[in-house]
C-alpha atoms as a PDB file:
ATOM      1  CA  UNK A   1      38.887  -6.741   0.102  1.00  0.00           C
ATOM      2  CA  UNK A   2      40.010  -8.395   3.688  1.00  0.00           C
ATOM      3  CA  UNK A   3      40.420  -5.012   4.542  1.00  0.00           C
ATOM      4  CA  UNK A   4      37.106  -3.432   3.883  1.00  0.00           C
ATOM      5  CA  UNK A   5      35.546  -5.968   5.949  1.00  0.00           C
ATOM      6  CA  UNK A   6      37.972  -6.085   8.824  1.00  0.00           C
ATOM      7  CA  UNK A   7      36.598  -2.326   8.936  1.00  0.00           C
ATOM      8  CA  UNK A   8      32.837  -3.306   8.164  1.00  0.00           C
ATOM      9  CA  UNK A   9      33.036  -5.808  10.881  1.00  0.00           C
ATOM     10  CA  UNK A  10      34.848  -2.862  13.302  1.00  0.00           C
ATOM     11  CA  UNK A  11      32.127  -0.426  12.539  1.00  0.00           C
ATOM     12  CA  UNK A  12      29.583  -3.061  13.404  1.00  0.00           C
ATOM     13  CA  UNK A  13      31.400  -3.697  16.986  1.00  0.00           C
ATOM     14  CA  UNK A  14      31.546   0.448  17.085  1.00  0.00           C
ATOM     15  CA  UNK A  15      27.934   0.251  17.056  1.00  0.00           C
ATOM     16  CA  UNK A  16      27.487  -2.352  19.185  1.00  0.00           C
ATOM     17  CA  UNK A  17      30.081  -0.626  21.780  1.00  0.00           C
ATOM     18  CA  UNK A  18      27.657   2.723  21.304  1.00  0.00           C
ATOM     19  CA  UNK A  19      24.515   0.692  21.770  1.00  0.00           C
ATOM     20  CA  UNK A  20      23.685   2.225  18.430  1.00  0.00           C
ATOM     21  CA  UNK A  21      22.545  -1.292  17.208  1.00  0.00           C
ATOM     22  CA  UNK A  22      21.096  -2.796  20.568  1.00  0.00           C
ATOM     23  CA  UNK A  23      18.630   0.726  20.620  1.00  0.00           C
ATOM     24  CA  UNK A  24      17.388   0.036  16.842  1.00  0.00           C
ATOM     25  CA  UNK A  25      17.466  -3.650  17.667  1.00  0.00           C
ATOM     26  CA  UNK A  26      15.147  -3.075  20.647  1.00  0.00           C
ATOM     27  CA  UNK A  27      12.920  -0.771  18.847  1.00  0.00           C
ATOM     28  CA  UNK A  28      12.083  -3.410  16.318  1.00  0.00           C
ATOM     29  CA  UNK A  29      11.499  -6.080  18.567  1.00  0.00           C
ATOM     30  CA  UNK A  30       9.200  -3.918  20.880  1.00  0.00           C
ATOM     31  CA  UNK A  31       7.181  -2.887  17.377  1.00  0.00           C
ATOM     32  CA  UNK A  32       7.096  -7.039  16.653  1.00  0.00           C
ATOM     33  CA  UNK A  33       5.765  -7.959  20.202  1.00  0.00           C
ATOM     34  CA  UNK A  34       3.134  -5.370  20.010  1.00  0.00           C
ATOM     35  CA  UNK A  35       2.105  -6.957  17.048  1.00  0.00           C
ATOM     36  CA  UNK A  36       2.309  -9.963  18.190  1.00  0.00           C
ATOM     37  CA  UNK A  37      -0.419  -9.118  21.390  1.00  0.00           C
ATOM     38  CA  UNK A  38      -2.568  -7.102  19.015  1.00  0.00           C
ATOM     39  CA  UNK A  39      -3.230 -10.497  16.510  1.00  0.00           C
ATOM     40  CA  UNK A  40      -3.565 -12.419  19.526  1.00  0.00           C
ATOM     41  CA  UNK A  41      -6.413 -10.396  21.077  1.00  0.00           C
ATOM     42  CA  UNK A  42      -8.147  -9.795  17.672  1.00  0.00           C
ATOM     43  CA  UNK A  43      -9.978 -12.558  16.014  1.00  0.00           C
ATOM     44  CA  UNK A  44      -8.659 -12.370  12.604  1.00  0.00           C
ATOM     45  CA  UNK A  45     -10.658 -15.123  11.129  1.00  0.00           C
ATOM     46  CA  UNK A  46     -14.097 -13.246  12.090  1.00  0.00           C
ATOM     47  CA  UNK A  47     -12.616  -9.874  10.641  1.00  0.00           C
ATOM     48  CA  UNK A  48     -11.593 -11.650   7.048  1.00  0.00           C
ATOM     49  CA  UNK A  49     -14.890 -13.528   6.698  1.00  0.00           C
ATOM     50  CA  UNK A  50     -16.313 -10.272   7.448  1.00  0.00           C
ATOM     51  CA  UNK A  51     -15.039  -8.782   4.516  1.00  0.00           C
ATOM     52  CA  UNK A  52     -14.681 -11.410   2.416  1.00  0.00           C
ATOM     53  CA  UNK A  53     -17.716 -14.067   3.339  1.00  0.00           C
ATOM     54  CA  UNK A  54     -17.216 -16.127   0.197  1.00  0.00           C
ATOM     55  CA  UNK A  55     -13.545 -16.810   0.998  1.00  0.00           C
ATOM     56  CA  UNK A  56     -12.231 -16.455  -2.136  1.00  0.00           C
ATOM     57  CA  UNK A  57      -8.870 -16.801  -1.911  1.00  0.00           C
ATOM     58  CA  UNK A  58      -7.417 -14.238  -4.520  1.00  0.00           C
ATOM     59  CA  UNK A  59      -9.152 -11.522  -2.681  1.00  0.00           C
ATOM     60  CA  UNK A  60      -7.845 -13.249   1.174  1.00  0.00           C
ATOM     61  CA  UNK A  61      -4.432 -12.633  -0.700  1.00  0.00           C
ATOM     62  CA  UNK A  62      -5.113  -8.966  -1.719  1.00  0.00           C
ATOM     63  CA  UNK A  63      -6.238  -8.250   2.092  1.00  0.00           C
ATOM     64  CA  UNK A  64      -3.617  -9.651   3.796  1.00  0.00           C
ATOM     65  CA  UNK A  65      -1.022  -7.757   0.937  1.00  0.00           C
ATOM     66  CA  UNK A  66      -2.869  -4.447   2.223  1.00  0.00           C
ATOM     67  CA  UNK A  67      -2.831  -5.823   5.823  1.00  0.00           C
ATOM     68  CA  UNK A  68       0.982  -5.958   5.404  1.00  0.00           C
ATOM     69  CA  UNK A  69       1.759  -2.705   3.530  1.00  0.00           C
ATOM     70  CA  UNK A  70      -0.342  -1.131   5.650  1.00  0.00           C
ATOM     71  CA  UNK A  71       1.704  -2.084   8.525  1.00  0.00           C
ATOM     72  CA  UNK A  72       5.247  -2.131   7.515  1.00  0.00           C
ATOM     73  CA  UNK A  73       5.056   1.359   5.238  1.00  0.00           C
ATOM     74  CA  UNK A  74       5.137   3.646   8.467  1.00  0.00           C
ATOM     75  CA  UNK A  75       7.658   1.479  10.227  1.00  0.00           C
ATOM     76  CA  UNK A  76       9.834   1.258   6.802  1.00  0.00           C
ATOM     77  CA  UNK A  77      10.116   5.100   6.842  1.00  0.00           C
ATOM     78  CA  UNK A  78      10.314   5.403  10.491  1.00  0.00           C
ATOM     79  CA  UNK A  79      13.307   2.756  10.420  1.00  0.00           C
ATOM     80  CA  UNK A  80      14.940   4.858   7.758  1.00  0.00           C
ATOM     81  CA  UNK A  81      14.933   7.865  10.003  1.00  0.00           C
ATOM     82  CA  UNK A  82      16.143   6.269  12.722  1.00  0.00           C
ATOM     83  CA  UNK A  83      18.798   4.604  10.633  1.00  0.00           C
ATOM     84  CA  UNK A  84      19.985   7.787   9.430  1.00  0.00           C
ATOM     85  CA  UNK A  85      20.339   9.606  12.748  1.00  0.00           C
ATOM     86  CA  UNK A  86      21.741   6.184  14.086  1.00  0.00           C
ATOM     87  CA  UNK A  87      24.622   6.157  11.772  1.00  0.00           C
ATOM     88  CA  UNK A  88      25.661   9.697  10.936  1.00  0.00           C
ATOM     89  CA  UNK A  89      28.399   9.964  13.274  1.00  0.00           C
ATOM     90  CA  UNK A  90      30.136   6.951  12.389  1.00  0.00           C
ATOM     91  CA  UNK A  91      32.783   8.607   9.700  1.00  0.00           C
ATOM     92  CA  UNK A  92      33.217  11.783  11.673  1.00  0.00           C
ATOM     93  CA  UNK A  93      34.104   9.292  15.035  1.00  0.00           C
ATOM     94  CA  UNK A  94      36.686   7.850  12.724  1.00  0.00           C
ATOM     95  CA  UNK A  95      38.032  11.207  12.030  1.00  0.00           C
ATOM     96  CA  UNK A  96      38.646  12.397  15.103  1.00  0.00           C
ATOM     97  CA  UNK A  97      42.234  12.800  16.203  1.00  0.00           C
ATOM     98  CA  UNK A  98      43.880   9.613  17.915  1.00  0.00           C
ATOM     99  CA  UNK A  99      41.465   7.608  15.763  1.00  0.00           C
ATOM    100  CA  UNK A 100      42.451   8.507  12.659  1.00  0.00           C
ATOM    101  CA  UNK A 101      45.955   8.759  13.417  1.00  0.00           C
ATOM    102  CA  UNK A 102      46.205   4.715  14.654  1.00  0.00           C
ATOM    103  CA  UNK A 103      43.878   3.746  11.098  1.00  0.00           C
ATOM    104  CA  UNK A 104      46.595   5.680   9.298  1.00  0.00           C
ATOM    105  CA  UNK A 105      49.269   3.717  11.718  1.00  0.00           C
ATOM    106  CA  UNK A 106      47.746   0.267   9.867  1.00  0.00           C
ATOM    107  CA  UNK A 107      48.516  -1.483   6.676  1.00  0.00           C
ATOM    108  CA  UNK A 108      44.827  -0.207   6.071  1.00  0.00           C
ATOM    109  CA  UNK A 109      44.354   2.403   2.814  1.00  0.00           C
ATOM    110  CA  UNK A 110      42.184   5.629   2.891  1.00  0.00           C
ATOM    111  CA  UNK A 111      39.758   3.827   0.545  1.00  0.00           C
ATOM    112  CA  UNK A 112      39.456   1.185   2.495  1.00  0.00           C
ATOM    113  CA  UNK A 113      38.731   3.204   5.656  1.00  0.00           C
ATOM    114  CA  UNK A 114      35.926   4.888   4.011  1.00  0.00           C
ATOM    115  CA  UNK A 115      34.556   1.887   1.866  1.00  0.00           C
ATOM    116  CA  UNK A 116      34.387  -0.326   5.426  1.00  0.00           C
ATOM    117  CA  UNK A 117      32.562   2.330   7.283  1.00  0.00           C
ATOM    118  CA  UNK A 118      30.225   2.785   4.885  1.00  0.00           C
ATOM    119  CA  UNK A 119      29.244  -0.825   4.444  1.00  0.00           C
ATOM    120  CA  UNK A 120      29.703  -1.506   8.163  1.00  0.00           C
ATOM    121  CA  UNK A 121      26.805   1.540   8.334  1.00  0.00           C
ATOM    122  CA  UNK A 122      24.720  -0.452   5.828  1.00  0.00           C
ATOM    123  CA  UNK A 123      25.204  -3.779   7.567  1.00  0.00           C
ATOM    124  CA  UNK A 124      23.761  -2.313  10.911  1.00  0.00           C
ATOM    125  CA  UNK A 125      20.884  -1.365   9.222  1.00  0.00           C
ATOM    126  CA  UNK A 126      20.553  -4.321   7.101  1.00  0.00           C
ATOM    127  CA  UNK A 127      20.415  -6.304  10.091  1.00  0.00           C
ATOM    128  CA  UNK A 128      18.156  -4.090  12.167  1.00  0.00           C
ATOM    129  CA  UNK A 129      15.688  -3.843   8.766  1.00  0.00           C
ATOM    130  CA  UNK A 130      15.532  -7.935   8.280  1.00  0.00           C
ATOM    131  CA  UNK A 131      15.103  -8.333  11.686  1.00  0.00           C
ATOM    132  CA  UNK A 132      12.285  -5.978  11.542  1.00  0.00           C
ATOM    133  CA  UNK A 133      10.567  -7.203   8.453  1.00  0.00           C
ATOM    134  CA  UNK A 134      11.024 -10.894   8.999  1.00  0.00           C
ATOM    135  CA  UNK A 135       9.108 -10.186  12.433  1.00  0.00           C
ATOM    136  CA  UNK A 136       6.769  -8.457  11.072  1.00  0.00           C
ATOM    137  CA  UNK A 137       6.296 -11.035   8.310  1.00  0.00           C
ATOM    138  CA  UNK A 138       6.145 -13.899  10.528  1.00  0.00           C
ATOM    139  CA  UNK A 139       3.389 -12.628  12.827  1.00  0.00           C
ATOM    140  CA  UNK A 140       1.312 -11.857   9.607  1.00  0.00           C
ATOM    141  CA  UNK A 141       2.281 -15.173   7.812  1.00  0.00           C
ATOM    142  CA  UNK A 142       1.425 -17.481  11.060  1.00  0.00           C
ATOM    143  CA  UNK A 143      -1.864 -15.810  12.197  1.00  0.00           C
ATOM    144  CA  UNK A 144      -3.144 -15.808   8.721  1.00  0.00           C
ATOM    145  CA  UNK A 145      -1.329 -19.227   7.345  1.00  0.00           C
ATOM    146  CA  UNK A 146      -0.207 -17.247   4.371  1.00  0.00           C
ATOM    147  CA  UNK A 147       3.557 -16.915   3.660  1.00  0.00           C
ATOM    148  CA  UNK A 148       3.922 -14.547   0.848  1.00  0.00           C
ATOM    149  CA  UNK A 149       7.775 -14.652   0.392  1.00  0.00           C
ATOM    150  CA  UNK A 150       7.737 -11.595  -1.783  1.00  0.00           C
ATOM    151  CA  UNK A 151       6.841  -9.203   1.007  1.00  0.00           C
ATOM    152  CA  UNK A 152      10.982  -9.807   2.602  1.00  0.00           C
ATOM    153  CA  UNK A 153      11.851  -8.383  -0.457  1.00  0.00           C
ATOM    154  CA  UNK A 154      11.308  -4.935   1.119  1.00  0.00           C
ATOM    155  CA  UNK A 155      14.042  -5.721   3.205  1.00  0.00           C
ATOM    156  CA  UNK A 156      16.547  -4.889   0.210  1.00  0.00           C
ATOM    157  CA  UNK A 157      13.969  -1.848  -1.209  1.00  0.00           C
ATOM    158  CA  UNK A 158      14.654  -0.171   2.240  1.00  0.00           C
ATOM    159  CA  UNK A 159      18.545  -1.010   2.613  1.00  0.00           C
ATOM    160  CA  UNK A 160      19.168   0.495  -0.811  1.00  0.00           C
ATOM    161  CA  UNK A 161      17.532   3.619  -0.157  1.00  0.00           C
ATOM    162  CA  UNK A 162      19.267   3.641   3.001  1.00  0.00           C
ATOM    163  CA  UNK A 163      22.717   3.102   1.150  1.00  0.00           C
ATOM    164  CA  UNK A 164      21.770   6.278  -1.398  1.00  0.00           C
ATOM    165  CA  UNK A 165      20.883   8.118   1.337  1.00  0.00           C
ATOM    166  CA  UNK A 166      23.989   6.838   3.608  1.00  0.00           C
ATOM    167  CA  UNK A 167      26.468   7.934   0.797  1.00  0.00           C
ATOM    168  CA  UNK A 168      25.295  11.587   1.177  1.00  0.00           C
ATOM    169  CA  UNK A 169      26.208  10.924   4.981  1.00  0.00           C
ATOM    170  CA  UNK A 170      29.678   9.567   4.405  1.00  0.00           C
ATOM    171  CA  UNK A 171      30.288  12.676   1.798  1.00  0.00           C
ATOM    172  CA  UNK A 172      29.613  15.378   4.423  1.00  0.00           C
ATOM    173  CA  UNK A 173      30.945  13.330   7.058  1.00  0.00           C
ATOM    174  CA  UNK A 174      34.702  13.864   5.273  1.00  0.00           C
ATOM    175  CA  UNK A 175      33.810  17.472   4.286  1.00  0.00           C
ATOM    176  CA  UNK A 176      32.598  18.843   7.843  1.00  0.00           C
ATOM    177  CA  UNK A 177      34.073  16.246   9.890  1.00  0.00           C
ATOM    178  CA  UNK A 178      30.591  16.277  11.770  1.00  0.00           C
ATOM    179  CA  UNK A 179      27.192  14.301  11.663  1.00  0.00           C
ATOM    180  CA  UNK A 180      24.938  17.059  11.883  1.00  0.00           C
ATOM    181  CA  UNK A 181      25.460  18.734   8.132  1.00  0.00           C
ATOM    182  CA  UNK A 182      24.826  15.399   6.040  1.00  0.00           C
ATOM    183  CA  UNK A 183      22.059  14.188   8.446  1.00  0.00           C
ATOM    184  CA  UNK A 184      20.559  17.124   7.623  1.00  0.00           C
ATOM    185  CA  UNK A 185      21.253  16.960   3.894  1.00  0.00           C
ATOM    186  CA  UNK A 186      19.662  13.138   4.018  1.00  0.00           C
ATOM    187  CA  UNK A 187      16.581  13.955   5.950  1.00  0.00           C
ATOM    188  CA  UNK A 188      15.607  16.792   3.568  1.00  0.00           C
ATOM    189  CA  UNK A 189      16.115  14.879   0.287  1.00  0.00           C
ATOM    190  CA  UNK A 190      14.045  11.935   2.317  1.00  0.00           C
ATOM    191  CA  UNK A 191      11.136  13.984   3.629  1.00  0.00           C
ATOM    192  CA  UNK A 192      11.222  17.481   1.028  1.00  0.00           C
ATOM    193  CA  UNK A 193      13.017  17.242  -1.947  1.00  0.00           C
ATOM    194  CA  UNK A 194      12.111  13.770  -3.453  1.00  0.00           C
ATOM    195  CA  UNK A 195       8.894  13.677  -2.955  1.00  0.00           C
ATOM    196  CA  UNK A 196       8.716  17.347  -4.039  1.00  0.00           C
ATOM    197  CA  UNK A 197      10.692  16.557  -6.975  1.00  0.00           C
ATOM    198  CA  UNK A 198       8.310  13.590  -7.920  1.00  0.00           C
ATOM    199  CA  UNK A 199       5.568  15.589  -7.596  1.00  0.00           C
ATOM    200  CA  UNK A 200       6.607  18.435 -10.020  1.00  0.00           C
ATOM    201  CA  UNK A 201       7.502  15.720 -12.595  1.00  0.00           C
ATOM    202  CA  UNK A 202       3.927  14.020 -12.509  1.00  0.00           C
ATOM    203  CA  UNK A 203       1.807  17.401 -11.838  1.00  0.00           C
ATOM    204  CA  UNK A 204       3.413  20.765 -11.096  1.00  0.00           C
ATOM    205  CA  UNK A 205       4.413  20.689 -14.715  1.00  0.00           C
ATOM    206  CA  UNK A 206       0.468  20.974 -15.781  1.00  0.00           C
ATOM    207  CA  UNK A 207       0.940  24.207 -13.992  1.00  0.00           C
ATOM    208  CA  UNK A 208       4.142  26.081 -15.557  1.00  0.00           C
ATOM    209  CA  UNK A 209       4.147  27.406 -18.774  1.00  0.00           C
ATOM    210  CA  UNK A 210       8.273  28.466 -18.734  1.00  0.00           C
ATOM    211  CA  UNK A 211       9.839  25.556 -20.299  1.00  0.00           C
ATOM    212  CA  UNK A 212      13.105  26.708 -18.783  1.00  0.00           C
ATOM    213  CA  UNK A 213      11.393  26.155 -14.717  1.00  0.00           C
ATOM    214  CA  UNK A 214       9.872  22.618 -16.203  1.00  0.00           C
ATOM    215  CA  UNK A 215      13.506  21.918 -17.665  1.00  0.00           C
ATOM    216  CA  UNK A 216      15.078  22.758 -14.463  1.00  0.00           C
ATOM    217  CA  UNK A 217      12.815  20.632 -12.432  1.00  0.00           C
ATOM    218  CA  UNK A 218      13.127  17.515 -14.391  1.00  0.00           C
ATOM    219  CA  UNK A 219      17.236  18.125 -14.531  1.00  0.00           C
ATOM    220  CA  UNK A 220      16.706  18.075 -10.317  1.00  0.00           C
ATOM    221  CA  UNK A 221      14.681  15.261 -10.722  1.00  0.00           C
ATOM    222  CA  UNK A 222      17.156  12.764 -12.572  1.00  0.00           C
ATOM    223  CA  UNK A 223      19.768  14.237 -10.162  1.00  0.00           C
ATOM    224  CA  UNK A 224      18.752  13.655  -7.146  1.00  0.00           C
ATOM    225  CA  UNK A 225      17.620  10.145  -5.744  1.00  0.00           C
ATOM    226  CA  UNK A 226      14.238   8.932  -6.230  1.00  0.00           C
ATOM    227  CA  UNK A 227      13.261   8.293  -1.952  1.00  0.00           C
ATOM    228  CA  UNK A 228       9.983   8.475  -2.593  1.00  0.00           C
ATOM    229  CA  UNK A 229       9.582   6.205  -5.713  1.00  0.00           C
ATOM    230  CA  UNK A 230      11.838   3.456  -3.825  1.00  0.00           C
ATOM    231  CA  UNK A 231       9.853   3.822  -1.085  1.00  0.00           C
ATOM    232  CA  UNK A 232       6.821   4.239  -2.433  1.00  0.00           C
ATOM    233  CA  UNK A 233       5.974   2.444  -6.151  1.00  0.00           C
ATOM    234  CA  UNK A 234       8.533   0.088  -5.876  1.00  0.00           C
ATOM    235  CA  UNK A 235       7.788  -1.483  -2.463  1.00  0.00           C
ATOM    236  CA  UNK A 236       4.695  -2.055  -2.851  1.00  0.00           C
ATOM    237  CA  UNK A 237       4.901  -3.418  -6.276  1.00  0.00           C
ATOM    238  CA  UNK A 238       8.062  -5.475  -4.888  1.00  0.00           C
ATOM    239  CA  UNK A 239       5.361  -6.325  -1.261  1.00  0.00           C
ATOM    240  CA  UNK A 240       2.925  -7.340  -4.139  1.00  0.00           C
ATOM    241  CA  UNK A 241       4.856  -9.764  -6.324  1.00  0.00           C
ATOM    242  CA  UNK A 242       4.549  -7.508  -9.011  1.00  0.00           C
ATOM    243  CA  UNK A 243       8.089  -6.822  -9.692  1.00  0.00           C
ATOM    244  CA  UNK A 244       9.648  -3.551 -10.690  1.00  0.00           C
ATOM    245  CA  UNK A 245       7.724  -2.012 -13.818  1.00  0.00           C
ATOM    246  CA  UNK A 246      10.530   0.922 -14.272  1.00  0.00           C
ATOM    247  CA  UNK A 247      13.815   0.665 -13.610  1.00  0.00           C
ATOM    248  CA  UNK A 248      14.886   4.215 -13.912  1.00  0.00           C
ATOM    249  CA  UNK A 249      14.628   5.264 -10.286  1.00  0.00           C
ATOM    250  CA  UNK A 250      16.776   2.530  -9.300  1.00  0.00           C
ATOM    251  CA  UNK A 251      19.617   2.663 -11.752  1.00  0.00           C
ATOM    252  CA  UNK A 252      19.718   6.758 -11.513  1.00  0.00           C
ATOM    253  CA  UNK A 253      19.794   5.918  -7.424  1.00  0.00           C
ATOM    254  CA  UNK A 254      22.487   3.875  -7.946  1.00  0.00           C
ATOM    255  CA  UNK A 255      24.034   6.224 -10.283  1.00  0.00           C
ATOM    256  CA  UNK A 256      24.082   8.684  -7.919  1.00  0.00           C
ATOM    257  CA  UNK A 257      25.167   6.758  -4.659  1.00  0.00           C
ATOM    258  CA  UNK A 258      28.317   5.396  -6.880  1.00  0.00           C
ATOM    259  CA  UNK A 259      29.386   9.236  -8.013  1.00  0.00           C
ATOM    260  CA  UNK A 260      28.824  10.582  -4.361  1.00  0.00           C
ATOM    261  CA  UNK A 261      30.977   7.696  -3.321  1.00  0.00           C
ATOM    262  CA  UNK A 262      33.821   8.208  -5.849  1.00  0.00           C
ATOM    263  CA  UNK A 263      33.497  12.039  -4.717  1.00  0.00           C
ATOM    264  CA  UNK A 264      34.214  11.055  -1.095  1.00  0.00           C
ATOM    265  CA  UNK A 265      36.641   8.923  -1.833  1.00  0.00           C
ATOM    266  CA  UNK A 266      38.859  11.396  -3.460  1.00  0.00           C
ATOM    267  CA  UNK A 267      38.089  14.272  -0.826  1.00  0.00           C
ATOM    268  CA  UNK A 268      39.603  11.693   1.799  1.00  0.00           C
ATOM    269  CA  UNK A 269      42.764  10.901   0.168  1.00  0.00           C
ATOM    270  CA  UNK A 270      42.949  14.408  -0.419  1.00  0.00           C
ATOM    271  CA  UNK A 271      42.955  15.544   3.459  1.00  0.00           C
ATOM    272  CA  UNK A 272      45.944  15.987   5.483  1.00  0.00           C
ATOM    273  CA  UNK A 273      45.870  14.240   8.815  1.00  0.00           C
END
């Protein structure tokens, strides 16, 4: 265990070293300052009695809720993109020759190689993502006087689906030895397949009369992670303080994350160095 984060911490200084972290890091604070001068210039307080004159305060809540969704949905899904360009190249960088050789030099093991670069990828965006989100949230939360704790707990909704996605990374990372192939992969299951996959579950099926193309398309479904729901449902139920009404996108996420890890785990003991 003192060895996975020894190489989480060393993937975070990587980062660092590549500016990797200070370019996300600057991204989110330019995003929060903006806010920041935007609240200041509108008059909030003219706007809300505008739409809500009698002040009630269950439908002030509901506003601000949307006011907040509304804001942090685009930069959630931006942040995920940049996240997955930002760390694609970490596992092939430790696979180039020289590097690899002095991590094989050290009283480190192959699995705990891979395991530490993949959770020092998911700490750099954890951080980047809190950092983002708590901004965000604090702008809202002091120019309204309305802390909703449940909105941070987006925070973990997008570094999950960043860690499903990220495994997919790490896989092709070990296969190809390059970043382009699984960034690739991660951006089309993001953007294409999920949502596409989603959508043939709820609707396309109306559509088809072969049972064997509806069969196949709900077999892809519970294969493949569920981006969209995570990003989608499940925020803004989470944003809400609703909680999570199914937990099947989640668990066959996680399912999926822990098999594609296993799978790169044994590819990397397998390779000769």
């Amino acid at each position: 265990m003192k060895n996975i984060w020894i190489m989480t911490l060393y993937t975070l200084r990587e980062a660092l070293a590549r500016k990797v972290f200070l370019f996300f890091l600057g991204i989110s604070a330019l995003v929060i300052i903006g806010m920041a001068i935007i609240f200041s210039i509108i008059d909030t307080t003219a706007l809300i009695e505008g739409i809500n004159p009698s002040g009630n305060k269950v439908v002030l809540t509901e506003i601000i809720t949307v006011l907040e969704l509304m804001i942090i949905s685009p930069l959630a899904g931006l942040c995920l993109l940049l996240a997955i360009f930002s760390s694609s190249s970490f596992v092939p960088v430790m696979l180039e020759k020289g590097n690899i050789d002095l991590l094989l030099s050290k009283p480190v093991s192959r699995n705990q190689m891979l395991l530490g670069k993949y959770f020092g990828g998911m700490l750099v965006v954890l951080i980047n993502i809190a950092f983002l989100i708590i901004g965000v949230w604090l702008v809202i939360s002091l120019k309204f006087s309305y802390w909703d704790f449940s909105f941070l707990s987006v925070i973990l909704v997008v570094t999950f689906t960043f860690a499903v996605l990220y495994s997919i990374i790490v896989l092709f990372g070990v296969i190809t030895q390059g970043s382009v192939f699984g960034m690739m992969i991660a951006y089309f299951i993001f953007l294409i397949l999920s949502p596409v996959l989603l959508l043939g579950k709820e609707r396309l099926h109306i559509l088809i009369e072969s049972d064997f193309i509806k069969t196949i398309v709900e077999g892809l479904y519970y294969i493949f992670p569920k981006t969209s729901e995570l990003m989608g449902v499940i925020t803004i139920n989470l944003a809400s303080g609703k909680g999570i009404a199914d937990y099947q996108p989640v668990l066959t996420s996680l399912l999926f994350l822990i098999l594609v890890l296993i799978y790169s785990l044994f590819l990397f003991n397998r390779k000769d160095f």
